[in-house]
N, C-alpha and C. Protein backbone atom coordinates (compact mmCIF):
# COMPACT_ATOMS: atom_id res chain seq x y z
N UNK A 1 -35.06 -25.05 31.16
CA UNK A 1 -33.67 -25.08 31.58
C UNK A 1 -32.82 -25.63 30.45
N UNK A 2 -32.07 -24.99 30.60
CA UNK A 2 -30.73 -25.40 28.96
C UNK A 2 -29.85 -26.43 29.87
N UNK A 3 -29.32 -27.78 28.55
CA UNK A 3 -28.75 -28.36 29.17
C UNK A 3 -27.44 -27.70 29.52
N UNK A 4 -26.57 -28.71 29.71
CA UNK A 4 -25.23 -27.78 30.85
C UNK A 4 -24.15 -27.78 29.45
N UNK A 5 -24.45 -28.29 28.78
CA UNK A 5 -23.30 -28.10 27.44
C UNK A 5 -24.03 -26.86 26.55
N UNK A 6 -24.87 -26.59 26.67
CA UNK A 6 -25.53 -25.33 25.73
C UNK A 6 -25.33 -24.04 26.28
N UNK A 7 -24.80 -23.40 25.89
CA UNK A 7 -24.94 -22.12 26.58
C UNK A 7 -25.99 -20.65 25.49
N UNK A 8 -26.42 -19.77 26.51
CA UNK A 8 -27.07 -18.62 26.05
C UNK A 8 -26.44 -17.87 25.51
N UNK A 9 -24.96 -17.95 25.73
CA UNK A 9 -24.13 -16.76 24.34
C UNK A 9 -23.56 -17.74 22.82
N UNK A 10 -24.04 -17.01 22.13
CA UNK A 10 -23.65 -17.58 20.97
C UNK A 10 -21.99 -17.61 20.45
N UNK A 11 -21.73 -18.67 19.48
CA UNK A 11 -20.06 -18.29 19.93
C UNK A 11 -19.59 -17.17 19.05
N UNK A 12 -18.77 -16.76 19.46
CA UNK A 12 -17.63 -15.90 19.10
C UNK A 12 -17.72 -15.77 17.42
N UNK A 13 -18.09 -14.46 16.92
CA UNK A 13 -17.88 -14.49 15.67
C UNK A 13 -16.58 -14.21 14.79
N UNK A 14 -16.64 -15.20 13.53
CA UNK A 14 -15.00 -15.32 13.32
C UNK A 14 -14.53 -13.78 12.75
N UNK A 15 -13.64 -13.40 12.94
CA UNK A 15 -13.18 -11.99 12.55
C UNK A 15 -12.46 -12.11 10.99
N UNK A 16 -12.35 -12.81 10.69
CA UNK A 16 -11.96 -12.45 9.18
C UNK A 16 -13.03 -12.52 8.13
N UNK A 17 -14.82 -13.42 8.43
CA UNK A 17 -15.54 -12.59 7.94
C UNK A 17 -16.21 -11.52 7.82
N UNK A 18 -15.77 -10.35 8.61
CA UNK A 18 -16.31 -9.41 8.57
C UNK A 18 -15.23 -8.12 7.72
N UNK A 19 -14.26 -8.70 7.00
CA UNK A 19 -13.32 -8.49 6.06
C UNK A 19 -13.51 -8.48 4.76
N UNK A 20 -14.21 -7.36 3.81
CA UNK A 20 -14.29 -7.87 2.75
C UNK A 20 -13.04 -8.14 1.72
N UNK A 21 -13.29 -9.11 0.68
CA UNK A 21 -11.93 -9.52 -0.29
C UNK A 21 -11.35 -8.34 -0.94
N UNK A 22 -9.97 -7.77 -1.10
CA UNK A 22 -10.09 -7.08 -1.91
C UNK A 22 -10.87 -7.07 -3.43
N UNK A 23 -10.75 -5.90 -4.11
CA UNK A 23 -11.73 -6.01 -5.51
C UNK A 23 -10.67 -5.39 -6.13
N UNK A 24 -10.25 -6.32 -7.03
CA UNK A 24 -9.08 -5.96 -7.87
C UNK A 24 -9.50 -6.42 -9.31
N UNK A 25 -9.52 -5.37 -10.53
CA UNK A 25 -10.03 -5.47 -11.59
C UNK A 25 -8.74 -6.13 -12.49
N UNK A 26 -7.22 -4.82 -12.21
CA UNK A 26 -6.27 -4.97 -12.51
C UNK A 26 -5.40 -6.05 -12.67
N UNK A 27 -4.76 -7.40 -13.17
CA UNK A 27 -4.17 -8.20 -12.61
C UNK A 27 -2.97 -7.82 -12.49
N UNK A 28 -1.53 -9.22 -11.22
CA UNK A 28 -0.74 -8.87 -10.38
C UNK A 28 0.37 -9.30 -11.41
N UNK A 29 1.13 -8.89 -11.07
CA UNK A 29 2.67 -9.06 -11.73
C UNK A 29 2.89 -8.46 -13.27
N UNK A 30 3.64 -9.42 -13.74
CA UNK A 30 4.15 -8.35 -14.69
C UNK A 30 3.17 -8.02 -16.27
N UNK A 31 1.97 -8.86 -15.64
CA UNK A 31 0.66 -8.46 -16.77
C UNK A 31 0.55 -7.25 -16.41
N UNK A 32 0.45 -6.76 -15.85
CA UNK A 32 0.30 -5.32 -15.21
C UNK A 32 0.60 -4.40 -15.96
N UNK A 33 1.75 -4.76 -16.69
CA UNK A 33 2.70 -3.74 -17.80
C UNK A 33 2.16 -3.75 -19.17
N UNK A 34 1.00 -5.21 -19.40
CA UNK A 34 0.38 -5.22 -20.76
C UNK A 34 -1.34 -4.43 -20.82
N UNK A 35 -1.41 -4.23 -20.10
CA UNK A 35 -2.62 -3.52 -19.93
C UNK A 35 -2.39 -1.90 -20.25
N UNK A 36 -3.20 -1.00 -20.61
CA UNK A 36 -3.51 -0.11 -20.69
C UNK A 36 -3.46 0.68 -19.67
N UNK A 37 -3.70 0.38 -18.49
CA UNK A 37 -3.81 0.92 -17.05
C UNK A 37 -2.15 1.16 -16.84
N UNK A 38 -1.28 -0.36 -17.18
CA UNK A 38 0.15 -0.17 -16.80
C UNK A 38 0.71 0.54 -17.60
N UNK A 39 0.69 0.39 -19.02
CA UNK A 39 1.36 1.17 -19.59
C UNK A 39 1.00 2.61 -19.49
N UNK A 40 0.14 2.99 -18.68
CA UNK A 40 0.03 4.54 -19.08
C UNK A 40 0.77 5.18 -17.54
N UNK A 41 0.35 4.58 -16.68
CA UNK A 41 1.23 4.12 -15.12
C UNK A 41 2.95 4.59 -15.37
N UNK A 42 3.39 3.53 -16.16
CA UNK A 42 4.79 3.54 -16.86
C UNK A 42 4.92 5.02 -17.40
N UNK A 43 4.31 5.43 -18.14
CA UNK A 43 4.75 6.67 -18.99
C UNK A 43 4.16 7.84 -17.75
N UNK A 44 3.65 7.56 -17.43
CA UNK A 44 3.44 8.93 -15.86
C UNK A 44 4.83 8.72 -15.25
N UNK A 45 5.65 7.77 -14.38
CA UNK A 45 6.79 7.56 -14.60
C UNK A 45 8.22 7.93 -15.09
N UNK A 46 7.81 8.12 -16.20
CA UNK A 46 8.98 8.21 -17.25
C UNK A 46 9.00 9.64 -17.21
N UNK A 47 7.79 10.17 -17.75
CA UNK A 47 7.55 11.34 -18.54
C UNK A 47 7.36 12.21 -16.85
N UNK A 48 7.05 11.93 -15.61
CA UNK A 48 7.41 12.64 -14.44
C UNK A 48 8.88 13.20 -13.65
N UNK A 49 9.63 11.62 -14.19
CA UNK A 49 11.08 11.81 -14.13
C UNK A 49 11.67 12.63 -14.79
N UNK A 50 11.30 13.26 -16.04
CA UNK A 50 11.81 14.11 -16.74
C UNK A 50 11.57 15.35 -16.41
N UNK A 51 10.34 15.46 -15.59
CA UNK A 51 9.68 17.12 -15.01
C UNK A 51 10.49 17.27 -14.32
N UNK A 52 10.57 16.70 -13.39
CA UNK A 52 11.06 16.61 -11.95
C UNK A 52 12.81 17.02 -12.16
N UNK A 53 13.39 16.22 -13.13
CA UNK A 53 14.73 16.42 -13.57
C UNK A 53 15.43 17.91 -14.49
N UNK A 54 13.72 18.24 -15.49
CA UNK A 54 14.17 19.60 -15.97
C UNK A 54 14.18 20.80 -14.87
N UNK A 55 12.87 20.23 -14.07
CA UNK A 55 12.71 22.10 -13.35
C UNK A 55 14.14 22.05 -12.42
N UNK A 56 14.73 20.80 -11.70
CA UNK A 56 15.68 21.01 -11.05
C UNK A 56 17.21 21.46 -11.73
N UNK A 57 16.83 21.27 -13.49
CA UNK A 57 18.12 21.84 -14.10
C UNK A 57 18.02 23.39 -13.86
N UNK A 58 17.15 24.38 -13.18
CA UNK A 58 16.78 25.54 -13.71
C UNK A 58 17.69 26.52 -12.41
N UNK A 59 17.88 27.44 -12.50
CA UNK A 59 17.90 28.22 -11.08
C UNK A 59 17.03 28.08 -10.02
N UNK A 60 15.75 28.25 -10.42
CA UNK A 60 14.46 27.99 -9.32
C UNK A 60 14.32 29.71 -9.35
N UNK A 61 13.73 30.23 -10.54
CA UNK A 61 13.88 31.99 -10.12
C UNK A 61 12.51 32.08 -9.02
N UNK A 62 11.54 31.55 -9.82
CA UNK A 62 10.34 32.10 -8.53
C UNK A 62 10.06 30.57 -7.76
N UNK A 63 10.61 30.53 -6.37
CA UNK A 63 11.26 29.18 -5.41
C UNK A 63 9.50 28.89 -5.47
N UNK A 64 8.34 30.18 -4.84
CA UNK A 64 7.14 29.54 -4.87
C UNK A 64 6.33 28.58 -5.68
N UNK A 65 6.20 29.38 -7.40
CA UNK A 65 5.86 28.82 -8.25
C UNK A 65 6.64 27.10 -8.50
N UNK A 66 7.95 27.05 -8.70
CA UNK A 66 8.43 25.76 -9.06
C UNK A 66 8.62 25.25 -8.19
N UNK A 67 8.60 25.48 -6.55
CA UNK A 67 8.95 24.52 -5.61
C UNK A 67 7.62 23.28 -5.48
N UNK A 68 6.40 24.20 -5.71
CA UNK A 68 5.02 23.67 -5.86
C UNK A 68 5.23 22.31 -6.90
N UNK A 69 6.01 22.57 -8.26
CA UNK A 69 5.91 22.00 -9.25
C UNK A 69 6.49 21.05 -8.91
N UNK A 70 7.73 20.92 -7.98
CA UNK A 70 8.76 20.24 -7.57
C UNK A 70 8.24 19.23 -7.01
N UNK A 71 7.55 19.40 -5.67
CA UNK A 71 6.66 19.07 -4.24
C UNK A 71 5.70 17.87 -5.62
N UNK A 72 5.10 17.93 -6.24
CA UNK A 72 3.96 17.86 -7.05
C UNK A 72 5.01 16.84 -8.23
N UNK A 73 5.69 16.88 -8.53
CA UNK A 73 6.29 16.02 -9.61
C UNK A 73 7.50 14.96 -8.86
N UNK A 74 7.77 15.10 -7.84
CA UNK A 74 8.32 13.85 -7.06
C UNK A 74 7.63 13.39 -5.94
N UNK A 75 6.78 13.90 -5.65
CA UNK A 75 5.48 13.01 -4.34
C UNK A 75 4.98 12.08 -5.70
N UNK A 76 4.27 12.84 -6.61
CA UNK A 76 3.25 11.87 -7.41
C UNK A 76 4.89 10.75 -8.26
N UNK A 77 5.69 11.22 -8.57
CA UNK A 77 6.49 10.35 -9.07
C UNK A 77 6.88 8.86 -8.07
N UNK A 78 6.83 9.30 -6.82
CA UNK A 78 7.30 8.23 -5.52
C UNK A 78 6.09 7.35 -6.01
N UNK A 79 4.55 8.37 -5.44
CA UNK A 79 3.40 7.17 -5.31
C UNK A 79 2.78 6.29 -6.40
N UNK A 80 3.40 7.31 -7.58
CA UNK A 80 3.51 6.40 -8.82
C UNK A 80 4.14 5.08 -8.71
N UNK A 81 5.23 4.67 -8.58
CA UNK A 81 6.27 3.88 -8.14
C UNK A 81 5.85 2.86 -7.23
N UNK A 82 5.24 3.19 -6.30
CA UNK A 82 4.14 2.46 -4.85
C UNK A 82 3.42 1.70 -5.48
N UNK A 83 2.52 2.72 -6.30
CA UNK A 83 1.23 1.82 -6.54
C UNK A 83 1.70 1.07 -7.77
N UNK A 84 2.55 1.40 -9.07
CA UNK A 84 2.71 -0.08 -9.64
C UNK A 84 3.55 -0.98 -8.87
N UNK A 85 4.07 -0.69 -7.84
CA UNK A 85 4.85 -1.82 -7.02
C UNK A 85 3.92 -3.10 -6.48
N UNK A 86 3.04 -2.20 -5.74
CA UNK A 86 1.82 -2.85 -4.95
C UNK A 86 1.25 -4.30 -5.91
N UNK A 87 1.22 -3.80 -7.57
CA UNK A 87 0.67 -4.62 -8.57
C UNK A 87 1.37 -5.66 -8.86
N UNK A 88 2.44 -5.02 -8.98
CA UNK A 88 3.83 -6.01 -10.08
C UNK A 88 4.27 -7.06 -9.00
N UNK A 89 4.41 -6.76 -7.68
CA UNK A 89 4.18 -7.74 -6.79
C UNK A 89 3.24 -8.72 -5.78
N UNK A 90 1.98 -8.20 -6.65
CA UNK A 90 1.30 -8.75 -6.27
C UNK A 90 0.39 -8.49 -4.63
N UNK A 91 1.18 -7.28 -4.06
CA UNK A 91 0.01 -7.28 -2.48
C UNK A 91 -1.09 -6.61 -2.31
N UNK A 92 -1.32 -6.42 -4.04
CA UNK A 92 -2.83 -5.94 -3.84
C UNK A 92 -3.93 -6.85 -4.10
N UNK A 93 -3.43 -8.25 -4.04
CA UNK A 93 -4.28 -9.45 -3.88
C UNK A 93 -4.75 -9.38 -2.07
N UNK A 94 -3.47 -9.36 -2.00
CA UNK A 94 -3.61 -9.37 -0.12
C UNK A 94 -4.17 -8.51 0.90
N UNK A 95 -4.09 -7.59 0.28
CA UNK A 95 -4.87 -5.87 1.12
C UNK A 95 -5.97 -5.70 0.72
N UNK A 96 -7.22 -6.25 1.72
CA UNK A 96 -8.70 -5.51 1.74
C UNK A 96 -8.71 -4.34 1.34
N UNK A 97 -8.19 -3.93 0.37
CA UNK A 97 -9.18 -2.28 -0.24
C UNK A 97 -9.59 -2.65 -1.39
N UNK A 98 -10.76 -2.06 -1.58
CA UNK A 98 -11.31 -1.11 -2.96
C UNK A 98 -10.09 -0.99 -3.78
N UNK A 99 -8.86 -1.61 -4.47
CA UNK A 99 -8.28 -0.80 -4.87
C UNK A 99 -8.58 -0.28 -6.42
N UNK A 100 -10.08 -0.42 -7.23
CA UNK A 100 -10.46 0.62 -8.03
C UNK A 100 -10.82 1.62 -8.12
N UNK A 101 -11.13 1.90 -6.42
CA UNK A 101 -11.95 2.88 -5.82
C UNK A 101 -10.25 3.52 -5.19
N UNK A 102 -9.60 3.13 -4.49
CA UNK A 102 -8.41 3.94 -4.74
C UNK A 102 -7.71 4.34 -5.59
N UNK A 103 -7.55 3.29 -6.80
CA UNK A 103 -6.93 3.78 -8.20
C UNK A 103 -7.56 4.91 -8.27
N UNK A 104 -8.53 5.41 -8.75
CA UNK A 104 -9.84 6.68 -9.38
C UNK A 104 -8.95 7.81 -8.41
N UNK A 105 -9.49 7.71 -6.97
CA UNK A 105 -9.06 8.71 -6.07
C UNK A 105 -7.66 9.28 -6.34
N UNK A 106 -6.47 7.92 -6.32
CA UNK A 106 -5.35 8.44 -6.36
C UNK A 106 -4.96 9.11 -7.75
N UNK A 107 -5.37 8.40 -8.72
CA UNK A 107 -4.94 9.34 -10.06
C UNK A 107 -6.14 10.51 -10.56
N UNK A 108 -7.09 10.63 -9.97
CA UNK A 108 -7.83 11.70 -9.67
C UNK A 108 -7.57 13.18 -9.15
N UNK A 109 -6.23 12.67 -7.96
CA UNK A 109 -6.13 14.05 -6.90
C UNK A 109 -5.09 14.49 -7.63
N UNK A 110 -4.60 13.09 -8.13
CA UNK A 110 -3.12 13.75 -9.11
C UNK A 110 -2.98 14.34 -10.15
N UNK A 111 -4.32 14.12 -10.42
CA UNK A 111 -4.27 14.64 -12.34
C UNK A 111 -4.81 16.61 -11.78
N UNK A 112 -5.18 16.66 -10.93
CA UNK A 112 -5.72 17.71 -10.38
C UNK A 112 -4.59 18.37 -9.99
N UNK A 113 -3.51 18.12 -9.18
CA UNK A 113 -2.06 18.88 -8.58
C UNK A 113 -1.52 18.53 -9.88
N UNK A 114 -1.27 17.58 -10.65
CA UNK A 114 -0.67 17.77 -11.54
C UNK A 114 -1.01 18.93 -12.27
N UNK A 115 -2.11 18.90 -13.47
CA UNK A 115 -2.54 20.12 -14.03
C UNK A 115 -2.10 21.95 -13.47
N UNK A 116 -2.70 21.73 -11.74
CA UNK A 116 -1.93 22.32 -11.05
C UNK A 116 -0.72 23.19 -11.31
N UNK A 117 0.15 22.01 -11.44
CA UNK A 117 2.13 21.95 -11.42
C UNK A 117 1.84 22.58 -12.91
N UNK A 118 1.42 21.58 -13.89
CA UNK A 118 1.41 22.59 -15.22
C UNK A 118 1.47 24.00 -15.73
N UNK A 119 0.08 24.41 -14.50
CA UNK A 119 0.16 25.81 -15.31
C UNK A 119 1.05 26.67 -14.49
N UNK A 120 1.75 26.55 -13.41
CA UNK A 120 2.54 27.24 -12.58
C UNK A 120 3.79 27.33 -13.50
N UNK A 121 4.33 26.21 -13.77
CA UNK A 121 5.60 26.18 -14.58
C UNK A 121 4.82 26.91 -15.82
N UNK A 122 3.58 26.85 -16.57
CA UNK A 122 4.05 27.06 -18.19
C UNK A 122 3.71 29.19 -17.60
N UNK A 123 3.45 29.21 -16.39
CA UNK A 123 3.25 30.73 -16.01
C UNK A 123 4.79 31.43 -15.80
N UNK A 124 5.47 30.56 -14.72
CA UNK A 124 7.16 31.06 -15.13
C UNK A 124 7.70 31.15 -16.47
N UNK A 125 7.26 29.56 -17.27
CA UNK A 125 8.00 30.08 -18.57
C UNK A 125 8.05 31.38 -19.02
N UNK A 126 6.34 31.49 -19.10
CA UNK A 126 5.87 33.09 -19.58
C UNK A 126 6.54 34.57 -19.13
N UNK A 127 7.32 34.17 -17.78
CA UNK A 127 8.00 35.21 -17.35
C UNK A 127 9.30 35.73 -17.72
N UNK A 128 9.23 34.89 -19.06
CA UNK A 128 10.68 35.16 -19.54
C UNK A 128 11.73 36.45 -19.67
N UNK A 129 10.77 37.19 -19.85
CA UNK A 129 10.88 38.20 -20.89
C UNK A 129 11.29 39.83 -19.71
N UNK A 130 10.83 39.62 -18.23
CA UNK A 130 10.33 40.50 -17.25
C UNK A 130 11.84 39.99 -16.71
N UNK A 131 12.17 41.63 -16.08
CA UNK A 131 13.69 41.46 -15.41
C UNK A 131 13.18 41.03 -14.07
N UNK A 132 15.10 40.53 -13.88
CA UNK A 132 14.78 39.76 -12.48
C UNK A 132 14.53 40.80 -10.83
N UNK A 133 14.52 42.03 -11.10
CA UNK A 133 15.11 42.91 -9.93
C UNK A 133 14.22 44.13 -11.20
N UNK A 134 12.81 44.45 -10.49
CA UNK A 134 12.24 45.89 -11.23
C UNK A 134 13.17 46.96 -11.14
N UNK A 135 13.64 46.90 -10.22
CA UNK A 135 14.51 48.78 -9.68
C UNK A 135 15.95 48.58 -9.98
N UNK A 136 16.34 47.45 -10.22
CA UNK A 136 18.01 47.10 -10.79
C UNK A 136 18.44 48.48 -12.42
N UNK A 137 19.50 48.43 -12.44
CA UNK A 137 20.25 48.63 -13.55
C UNK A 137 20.55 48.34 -15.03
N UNK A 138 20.76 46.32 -13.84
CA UNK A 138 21.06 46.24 -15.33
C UNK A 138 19.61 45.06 -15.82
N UNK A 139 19.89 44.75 -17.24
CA UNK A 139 18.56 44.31 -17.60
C UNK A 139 18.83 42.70 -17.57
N UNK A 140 19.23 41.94 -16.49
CA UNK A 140 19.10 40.07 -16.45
C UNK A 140 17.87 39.73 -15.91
N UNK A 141 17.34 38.81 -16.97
CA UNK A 141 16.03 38.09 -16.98
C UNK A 141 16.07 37.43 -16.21
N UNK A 142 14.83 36.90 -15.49
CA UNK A 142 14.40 35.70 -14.66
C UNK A 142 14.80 34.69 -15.13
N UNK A 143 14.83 34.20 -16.72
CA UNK A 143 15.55 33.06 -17.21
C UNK A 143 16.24 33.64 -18.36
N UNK A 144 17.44 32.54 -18.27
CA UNK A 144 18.49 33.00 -19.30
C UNK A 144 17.50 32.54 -20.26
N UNK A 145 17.91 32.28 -21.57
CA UNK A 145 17.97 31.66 -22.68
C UNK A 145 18.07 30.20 -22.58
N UNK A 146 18.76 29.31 -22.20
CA UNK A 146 18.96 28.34 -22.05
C UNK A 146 17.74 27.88 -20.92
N UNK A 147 17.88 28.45 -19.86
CA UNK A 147 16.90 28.26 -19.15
C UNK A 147 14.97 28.52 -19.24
N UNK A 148 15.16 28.96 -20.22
CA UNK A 148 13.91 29.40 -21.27
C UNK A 148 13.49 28.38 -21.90
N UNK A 149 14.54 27.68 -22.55
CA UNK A 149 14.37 26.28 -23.68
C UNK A 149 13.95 25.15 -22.57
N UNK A 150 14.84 24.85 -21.17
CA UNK A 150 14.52 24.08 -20.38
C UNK A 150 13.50 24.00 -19.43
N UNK A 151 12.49 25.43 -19.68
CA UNK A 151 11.48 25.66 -19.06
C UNK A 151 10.34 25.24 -19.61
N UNK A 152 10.69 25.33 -21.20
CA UNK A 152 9.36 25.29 -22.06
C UNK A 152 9.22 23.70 -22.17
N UNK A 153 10.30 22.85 -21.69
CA UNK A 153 10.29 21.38 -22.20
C UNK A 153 9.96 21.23 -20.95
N UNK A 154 10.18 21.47 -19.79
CA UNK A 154 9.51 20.87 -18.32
C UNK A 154 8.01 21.22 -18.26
N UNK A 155 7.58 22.29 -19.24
CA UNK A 155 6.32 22.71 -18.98
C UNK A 155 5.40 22.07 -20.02
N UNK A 156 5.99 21.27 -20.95
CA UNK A 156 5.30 20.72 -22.11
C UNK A 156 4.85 18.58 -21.29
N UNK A 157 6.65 18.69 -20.60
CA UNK A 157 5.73 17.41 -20.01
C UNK A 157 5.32 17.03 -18.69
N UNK A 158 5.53 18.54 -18.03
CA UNK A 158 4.58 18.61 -17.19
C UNK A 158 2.83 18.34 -17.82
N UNK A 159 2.74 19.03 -19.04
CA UNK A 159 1.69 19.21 -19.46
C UNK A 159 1.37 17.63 -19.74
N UNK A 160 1.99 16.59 -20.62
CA UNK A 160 2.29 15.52 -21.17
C UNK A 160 1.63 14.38 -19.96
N UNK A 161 2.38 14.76 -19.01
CA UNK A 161 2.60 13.68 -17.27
C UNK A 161 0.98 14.13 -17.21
N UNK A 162 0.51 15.48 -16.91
CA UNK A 162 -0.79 15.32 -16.75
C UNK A 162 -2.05 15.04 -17.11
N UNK A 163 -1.77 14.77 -18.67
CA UNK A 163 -3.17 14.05 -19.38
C UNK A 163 -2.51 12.35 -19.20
N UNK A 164 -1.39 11.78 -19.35
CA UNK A 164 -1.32 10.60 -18.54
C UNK A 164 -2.07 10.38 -17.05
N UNK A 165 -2.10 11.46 -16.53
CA UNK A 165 -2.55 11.35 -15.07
C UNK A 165 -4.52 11.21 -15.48
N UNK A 166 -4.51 11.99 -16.06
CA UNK A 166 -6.04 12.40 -16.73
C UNK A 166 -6.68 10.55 -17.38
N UNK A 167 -5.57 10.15 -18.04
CA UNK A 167 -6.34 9.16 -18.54
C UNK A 167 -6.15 8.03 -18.07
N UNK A 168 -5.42 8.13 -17.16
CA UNK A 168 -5.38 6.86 -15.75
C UNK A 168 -6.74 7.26 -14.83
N UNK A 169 -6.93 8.06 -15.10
CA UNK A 169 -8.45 8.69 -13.54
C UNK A 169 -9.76 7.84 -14.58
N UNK A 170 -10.21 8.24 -16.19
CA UNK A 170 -10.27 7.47 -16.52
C UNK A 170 -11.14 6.49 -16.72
N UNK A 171 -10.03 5.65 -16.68
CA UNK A 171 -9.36 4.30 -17.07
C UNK A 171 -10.41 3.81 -15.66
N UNK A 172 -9.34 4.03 -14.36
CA UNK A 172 -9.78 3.79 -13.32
C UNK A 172 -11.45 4.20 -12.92
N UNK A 173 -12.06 5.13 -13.40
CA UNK A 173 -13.32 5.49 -13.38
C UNK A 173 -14.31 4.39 -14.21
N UNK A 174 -13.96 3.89 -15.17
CA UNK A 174 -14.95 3.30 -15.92
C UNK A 174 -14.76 1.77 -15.10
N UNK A 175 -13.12 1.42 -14.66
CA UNK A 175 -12.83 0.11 -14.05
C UNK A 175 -13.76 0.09 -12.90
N UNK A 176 -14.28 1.20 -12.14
CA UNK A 176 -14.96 1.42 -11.41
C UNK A 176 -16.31 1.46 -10.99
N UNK A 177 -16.89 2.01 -11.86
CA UNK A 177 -18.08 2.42 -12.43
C UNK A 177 -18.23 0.64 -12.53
N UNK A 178 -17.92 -0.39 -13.23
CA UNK A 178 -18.55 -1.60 -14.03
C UNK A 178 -18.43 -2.36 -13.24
């Protein structure tokens, strides 16, 4: 017989050890920006803002091809933005994830839609030359001239944004891997 203070259920297990710590390789705040990881973070950034800003200087002749590019160079530009936020302020001390194992994933899927976005735009560029209307009259291109020059520079850092994306996956792969 158990005495009357002992009981047969064991107590209550505490719920925050069954939480693992996050695993953060990266450090928080504004070291973030001296690392290799941030600065290349930064120039995905920079050099996305500029995609995102040329293809919208354009008409949009084929809406499929560049809307893709569009969709694809301001989603990844936002979550760009997120995830060095998450750092520079520090709440990826506080959030149980993997976040090397999310870094990899996230600049992984991106360097993948990015590349993506690349060759779609440097495929419009290529369409320079082909009228806009086969059965038309008169002979106006899919892109002017001007819009030709601003195609070939959205498609160069589209190209640019995506080996940044490439060498953040990486970066994050080997942070991973060790």
């Amino acid at each position: 017989m158990l005495p009357r203070e002992a009981s047969s259920m064991p107590p209550p297990p505490n719920p925050a050890a069954y939480f693992p710590p996050p695993r953060v390789t990266l450090p928080s705040g504004l070291e973030i920006l001296r690392t290799y990881s941030g600065a290349v973070i930064f120039l995905e950034i920079l050099f996305g803002t500029i995609v995102w800003i040329l293809v919208a200087a354009t008409q949009i002749p084929l809406p499929v091809l560049q809307g893709w590019v569009m969709f694809v160079a301001v989603t990844s530009w936002f979550l760009s933005i997120v995830f060095l936020c998450v750092f520079l302020f520090g709440y990826a001390n506080r959030i149980a994830v993997n976040w090397n194992q999310t870094d990899f994933l996230f600049h992984g899927t991106t360097f993948v839609c990015y590349f993506g976005a690349f060759l779609l735009q440097a495929a419009t560029t290529s369409l320079h030359h082909f009228p806009r209307r086969f059965n038309s009259t008169t002979q106006e291109k899919i892109l002017s001239d001007h819009e030709y020059n601003i195609s070939i520079a959205a498609s160069i850092f589209a190209f640019a944004t995506a080996i940044c994306y490439g060498c953040s996956t990486a970066l994050a792969l080997r942070r991973w891997r060790l």
